[in-house]
PDB file of N, CA and C in Angstrom:
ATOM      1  N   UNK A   1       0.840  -1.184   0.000  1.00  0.00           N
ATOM      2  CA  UNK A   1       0.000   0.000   0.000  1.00  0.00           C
ATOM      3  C   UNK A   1       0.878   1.237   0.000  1.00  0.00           C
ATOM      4  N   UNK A   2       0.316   2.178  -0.899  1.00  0.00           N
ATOM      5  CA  UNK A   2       1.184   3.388  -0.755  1.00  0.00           C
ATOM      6  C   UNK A   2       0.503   5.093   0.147  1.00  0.00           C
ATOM      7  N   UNK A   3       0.844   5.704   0.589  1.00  0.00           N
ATOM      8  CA  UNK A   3       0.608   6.597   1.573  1.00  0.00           C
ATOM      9  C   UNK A   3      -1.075   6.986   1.652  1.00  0.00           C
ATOM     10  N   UNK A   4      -1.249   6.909   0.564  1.00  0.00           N
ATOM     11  CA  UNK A   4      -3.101   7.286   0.337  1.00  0.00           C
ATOM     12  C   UNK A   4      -4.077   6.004   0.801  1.00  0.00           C
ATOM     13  N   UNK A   5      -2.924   4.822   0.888  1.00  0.00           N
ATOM     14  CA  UNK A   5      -4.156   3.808   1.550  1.00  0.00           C
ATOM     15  C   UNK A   5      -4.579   2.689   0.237  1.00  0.00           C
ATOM     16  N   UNK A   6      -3.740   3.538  -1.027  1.00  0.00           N
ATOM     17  CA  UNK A   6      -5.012   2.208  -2.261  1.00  0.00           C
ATOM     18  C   UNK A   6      -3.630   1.418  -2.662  1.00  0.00           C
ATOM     19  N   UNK A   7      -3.854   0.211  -3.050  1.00  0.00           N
ATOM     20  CA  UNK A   7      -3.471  -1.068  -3.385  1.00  0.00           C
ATOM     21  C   UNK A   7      -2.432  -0.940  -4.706  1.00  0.00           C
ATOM     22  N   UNK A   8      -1.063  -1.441  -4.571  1.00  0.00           N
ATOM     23  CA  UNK A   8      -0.492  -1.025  -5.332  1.00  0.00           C
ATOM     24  C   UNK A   8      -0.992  -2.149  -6.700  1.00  0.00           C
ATOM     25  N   UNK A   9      -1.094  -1.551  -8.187  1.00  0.00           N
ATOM     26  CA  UNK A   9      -1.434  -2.420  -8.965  1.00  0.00           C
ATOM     27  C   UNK A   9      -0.777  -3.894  -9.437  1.00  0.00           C
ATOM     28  N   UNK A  10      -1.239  -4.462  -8.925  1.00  0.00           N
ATOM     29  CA  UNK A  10      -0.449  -5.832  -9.788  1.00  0.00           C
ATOM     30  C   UNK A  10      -1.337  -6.218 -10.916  1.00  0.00           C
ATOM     31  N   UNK A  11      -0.315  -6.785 -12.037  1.00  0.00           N
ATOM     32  CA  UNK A  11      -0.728  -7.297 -13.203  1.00  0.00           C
ATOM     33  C   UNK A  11      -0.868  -9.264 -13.044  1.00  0.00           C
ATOM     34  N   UNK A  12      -2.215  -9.696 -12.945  1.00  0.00           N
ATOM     35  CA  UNK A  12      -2.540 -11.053 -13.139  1.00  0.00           C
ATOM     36  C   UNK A  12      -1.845 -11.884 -13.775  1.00  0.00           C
ATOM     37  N   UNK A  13      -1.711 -10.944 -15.104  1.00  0.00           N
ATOM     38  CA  UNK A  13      -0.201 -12.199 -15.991  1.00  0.00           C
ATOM     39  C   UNK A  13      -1.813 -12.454 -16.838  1.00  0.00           C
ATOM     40  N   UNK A  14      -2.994 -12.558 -16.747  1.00  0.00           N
ATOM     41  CA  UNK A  14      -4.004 -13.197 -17.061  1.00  0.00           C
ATOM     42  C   UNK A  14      -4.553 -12.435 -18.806  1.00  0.00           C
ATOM     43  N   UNK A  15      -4.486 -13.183 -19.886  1.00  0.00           N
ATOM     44  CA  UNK A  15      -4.616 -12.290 -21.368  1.00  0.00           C
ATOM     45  C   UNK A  15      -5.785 -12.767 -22.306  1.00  0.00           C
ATOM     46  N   UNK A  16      -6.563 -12.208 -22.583  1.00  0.00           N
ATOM     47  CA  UNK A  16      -8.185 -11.982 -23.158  1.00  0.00           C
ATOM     48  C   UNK A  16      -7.917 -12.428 -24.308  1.00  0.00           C
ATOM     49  N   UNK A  17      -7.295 -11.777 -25.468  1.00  0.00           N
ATOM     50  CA  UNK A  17      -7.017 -12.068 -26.620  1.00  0.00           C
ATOM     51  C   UNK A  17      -5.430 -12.440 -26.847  1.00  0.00           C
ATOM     52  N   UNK A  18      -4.969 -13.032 -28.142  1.00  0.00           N
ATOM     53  CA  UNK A  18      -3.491 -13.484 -28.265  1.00  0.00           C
ATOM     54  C   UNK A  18      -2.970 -12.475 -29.132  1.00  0.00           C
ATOM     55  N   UNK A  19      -2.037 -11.935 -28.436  1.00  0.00           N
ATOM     56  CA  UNK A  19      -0.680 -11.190 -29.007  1.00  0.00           C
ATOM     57  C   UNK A  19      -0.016 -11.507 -30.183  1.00  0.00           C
ATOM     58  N   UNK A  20      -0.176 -12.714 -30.565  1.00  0.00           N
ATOM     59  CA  UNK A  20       0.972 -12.931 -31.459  1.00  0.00           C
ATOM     60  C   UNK A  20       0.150 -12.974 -32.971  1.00  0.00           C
ATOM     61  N   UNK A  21       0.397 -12.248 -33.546  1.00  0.00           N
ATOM     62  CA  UNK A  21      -0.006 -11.455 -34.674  1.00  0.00           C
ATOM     63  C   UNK A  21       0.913 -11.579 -35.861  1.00  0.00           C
ATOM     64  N   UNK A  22       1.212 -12.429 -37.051  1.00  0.00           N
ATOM     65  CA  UNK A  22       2.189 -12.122 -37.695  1.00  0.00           C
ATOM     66  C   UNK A  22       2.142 -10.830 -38.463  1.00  0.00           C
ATOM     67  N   UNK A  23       3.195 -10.800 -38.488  1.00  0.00           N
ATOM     68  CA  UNK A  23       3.960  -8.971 -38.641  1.00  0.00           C
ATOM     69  C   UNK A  23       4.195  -8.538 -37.641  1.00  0.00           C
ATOM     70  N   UNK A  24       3.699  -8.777 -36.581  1.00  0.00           N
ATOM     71  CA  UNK A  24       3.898  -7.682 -35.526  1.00  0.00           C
ATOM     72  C   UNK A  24       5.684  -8.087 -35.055  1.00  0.00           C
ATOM     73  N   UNK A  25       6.588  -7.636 -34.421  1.00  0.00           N
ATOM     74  CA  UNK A  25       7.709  -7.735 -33.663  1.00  0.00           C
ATOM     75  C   UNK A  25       7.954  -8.752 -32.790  1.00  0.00           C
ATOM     76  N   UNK A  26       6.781  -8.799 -32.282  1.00  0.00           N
ATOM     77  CA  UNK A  26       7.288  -9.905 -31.077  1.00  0.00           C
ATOM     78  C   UNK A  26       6.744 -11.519 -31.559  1.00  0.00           C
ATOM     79  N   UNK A  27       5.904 -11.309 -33.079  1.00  0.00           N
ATOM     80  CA  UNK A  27       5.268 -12.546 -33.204  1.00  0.00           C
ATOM     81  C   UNK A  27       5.936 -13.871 -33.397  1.00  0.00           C
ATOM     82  N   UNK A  28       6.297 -14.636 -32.422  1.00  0.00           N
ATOM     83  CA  UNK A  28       6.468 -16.312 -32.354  1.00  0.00           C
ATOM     84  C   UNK A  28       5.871 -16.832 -33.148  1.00  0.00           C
ATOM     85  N   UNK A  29       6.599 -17.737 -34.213  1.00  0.00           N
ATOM     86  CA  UNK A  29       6.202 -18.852 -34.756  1.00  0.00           C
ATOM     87  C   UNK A  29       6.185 -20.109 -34.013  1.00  0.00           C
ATOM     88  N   UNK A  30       6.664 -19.937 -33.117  1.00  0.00           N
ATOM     89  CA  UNK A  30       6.471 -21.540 -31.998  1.00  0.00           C
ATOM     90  C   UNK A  30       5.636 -21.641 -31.750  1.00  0.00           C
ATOM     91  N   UNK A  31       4.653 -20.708 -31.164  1.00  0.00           N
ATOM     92  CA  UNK A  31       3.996 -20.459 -29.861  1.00  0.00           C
ATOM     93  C   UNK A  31       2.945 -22.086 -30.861  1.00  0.00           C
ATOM     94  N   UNK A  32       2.436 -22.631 -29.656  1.00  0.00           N
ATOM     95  CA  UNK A  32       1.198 -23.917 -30.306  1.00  0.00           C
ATOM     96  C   UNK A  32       0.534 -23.268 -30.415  1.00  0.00           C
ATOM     97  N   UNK A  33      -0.552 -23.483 -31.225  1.00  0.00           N
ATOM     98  CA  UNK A  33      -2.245 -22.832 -31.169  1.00  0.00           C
ATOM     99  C   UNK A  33      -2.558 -21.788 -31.082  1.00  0.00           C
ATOM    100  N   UNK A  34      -1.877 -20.786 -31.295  1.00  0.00           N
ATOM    101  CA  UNK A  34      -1.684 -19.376 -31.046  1.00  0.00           C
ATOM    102  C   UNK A  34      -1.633 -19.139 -29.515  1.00  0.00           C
ATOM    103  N   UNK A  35      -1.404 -19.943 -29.233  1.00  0.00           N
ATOM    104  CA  UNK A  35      -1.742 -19.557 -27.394  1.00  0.00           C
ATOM    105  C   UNK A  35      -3.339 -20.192 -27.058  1.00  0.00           C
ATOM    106  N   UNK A  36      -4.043 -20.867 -27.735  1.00  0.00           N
ATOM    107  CA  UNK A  36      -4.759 -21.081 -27.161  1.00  0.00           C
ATOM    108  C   UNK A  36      -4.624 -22.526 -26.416  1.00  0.00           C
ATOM    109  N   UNK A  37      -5.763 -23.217 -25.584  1.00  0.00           N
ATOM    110  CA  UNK A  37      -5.672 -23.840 -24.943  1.00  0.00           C
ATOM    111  C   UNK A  37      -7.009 -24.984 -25.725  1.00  0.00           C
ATOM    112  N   UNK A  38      -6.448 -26.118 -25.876  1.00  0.00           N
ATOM    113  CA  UNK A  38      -7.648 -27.071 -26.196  1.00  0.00           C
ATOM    114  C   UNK A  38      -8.417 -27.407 -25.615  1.00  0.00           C
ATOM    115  N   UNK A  39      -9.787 -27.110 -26.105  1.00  0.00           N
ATOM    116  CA  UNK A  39     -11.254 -27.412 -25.221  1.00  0.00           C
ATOM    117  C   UNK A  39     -11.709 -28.811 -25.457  1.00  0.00           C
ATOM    118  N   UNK A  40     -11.967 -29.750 -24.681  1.00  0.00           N
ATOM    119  CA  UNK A  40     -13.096 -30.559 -25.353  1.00  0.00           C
ATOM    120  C   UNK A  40     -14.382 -30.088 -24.868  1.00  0.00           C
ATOM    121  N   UNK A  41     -15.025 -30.458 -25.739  1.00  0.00           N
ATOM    122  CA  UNK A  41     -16.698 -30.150 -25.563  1.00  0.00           C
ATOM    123  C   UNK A  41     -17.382 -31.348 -26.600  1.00  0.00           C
ATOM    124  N   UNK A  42     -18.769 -31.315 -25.763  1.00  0.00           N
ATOM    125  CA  UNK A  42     -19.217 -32.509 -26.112  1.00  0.00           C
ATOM    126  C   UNK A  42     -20.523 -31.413 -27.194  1.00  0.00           C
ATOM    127  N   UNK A  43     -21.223 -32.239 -28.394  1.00  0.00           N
ATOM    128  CA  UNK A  43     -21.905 -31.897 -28.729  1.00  0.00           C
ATOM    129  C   UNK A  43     -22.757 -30.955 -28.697  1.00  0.00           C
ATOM    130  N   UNK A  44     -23.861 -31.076 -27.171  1.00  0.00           N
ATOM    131  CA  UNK A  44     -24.261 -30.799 -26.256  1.00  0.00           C
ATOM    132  C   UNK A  44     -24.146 -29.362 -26.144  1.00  0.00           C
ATOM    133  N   UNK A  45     -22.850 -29.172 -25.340  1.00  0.00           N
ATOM    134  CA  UNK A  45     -22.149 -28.264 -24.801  1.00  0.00           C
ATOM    135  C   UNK A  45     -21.629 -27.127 -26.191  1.00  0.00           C
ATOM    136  N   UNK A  46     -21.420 -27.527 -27.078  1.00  0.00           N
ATOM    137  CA  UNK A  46     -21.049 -26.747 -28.149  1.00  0.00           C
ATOM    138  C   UNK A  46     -22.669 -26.076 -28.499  1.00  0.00           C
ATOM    139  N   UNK A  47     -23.732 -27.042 -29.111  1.00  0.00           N
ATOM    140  CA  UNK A  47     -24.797 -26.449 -28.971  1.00  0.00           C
ATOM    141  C   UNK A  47     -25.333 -25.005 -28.385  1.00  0.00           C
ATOM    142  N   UNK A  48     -24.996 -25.587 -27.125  1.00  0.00           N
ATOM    143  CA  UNK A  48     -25.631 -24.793 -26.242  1.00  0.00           C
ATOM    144  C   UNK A  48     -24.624 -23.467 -25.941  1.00  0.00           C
ATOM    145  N   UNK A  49     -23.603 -23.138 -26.205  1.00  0.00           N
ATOM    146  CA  UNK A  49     -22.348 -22.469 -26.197  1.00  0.00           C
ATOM    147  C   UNK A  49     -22.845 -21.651 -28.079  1.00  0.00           C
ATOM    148  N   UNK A  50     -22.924 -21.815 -28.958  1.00  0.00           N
ATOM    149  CA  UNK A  50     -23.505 -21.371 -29.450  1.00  0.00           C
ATOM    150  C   UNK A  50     -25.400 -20.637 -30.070  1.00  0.00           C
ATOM    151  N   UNK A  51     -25.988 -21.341 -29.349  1.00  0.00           N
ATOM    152  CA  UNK A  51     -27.174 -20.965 -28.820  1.00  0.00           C
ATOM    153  C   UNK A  51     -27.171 -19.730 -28.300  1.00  0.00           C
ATOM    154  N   UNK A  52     -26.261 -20.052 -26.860  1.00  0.00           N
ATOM    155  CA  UNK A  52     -26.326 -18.655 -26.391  1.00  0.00           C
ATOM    156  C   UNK A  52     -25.968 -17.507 -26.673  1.00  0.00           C
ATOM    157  N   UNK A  53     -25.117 -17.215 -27.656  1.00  0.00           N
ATOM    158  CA  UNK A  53     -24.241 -16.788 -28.282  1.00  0.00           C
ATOM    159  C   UNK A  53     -25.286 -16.065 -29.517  1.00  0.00           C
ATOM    160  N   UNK A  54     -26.346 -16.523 -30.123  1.00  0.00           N
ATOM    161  CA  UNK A  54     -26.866 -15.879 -30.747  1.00  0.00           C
ATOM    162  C   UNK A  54     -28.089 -15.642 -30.226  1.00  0.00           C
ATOM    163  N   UNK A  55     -28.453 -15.833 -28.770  1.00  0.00           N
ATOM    164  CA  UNK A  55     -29.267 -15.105 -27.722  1.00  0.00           C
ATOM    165  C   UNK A  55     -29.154 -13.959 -27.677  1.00  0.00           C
ATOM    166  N   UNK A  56     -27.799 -13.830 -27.427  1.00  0.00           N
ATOM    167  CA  UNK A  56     -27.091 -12.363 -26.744  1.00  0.00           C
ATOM    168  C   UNK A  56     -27.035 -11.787 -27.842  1.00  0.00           C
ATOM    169  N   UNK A  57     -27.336 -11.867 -29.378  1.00  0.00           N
ATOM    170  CA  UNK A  57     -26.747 -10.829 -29.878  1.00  0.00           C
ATOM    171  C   UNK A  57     -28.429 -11.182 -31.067  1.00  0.00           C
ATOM    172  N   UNK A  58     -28.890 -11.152 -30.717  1.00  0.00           N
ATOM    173  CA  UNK A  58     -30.537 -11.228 -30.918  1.00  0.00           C
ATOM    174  C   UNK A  58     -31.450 -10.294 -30.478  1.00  0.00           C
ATOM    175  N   UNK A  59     -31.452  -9.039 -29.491  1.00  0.00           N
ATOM    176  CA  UNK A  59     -31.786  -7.986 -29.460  1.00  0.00           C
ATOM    177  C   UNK A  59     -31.448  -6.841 -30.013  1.00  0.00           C
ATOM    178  N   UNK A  60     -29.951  -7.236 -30.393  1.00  0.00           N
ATOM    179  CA  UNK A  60     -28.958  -6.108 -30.778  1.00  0.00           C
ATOM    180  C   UNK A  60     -29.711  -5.803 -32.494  1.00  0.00           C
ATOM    181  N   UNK A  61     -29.808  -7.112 -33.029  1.00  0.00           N
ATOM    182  CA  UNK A  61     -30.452  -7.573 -34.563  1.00  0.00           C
ATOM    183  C   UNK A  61     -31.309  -7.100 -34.391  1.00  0.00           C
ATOM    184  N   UNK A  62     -32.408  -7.048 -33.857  1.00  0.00           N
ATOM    185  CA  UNK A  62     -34.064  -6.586 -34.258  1.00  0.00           C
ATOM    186  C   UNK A  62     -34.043  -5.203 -33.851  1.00  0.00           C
ATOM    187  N   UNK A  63     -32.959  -4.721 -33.222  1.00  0.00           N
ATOM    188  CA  UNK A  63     -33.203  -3.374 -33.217  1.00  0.00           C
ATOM    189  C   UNK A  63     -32.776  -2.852 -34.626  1.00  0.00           C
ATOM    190  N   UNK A  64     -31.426  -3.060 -34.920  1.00  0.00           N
ATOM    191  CA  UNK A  64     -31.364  -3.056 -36.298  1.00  0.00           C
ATOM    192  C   UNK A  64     -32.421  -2.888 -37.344  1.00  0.00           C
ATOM    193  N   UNK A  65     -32.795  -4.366 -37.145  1.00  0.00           N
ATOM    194  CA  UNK A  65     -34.019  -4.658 -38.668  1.00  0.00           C
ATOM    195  C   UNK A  65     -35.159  -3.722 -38.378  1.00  0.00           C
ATOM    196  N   UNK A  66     -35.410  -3.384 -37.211  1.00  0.00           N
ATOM    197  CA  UNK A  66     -36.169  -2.613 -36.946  1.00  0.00           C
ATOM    198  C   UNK A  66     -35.787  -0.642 -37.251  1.00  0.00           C
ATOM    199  N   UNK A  67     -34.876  -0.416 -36.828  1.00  0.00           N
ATOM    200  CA  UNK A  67     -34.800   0.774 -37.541  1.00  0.00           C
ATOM    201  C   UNK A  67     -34.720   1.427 -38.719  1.00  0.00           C
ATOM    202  N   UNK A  68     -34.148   0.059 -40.092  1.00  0.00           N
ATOM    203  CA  UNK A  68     -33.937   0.170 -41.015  1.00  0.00           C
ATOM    204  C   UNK A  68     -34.795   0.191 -41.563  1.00  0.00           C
ATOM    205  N   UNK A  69     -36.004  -0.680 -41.331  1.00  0.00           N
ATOM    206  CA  UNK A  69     -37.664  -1.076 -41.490  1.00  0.00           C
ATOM    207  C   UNK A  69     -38.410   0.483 -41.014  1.00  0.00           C
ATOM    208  N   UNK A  70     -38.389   0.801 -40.384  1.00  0.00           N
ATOM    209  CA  UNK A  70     -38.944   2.140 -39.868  1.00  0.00           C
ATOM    210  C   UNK A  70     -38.523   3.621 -40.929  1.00  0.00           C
ATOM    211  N   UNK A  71     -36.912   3.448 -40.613  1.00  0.00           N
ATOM    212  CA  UNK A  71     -36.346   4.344 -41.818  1.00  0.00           C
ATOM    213  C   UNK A  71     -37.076   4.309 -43.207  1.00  0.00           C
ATOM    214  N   UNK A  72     -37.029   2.999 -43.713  1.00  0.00           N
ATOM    215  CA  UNK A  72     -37.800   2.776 -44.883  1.00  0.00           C
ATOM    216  C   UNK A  72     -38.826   3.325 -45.047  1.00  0.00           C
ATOM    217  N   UNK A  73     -40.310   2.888 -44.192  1.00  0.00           N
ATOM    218  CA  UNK A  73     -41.427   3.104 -43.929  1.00  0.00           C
ATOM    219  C   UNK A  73     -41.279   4.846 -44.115  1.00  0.00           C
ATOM    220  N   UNK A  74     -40.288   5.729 -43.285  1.00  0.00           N
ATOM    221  CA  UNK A  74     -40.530   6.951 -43.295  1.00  0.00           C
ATOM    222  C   UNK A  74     -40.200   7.712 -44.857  1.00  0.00           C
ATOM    223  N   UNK A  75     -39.007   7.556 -44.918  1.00  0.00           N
ATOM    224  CA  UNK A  75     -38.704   7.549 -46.089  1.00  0.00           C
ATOM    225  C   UNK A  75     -40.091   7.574 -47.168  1.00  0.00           C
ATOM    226  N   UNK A  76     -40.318   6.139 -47.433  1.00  0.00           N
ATOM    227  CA  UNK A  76     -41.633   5.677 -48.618  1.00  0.00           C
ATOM    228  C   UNK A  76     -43.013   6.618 -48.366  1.00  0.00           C
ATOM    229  N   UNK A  77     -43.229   6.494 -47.163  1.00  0.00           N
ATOM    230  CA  UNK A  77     -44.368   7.466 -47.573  1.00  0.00           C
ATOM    231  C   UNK A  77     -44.234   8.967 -47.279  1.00  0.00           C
ATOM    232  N   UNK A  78     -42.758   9.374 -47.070  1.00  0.00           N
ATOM    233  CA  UNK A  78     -42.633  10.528 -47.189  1.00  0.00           C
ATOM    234  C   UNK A  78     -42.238  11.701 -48.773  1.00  0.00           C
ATOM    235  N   UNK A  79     -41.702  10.108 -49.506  1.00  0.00           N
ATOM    236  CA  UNK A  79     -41.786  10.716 -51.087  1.00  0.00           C
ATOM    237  C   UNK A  79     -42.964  10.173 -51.917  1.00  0.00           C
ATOM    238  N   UNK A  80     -43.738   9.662 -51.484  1.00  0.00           N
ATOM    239  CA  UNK A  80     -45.045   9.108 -52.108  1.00  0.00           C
ATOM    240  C   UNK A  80     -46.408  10.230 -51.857  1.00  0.00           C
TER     241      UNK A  80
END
């Protein structure tokens, strides 16, 4: 802790997406799998891992189709 009382930052080491990018400078050709880690998943589980997946991004869509649909609508009977 430093004089104000808050927590000095430590870094997890813990990484969201993979770094290694060819072109970039630091990009490894060793690295396995790009860094990723092999999943098994059963049928099932993939299913349902994609299911949800176009749950979540299933409100985002009809707002879409919906504004474009509306736009239209205004549009059409506004030059008609």
């Amino acid at each position: 802790m430093n004089k104000k009382g808050k927590k000095k930052f430590e870094d997890p080491g813990v990484s969201f997406a993979d770094m290694n990018v060819p072109g970039m400078p630091w990009y490894d050709k060793k690295a396995k799998n790009g860094g990723r880690e092999d999943i098994d998943l059963t049928r099932k589980e993939r299913r349902a891992i994609i299911w949800g997946a176009l749950l979540r991004t299933l409100p985002a869509l009809l707002v879409i189709v919906f504004s474009f649909t509306l736009a239209f609508l205004i549009v059409y009977l506004w030059l008609s």
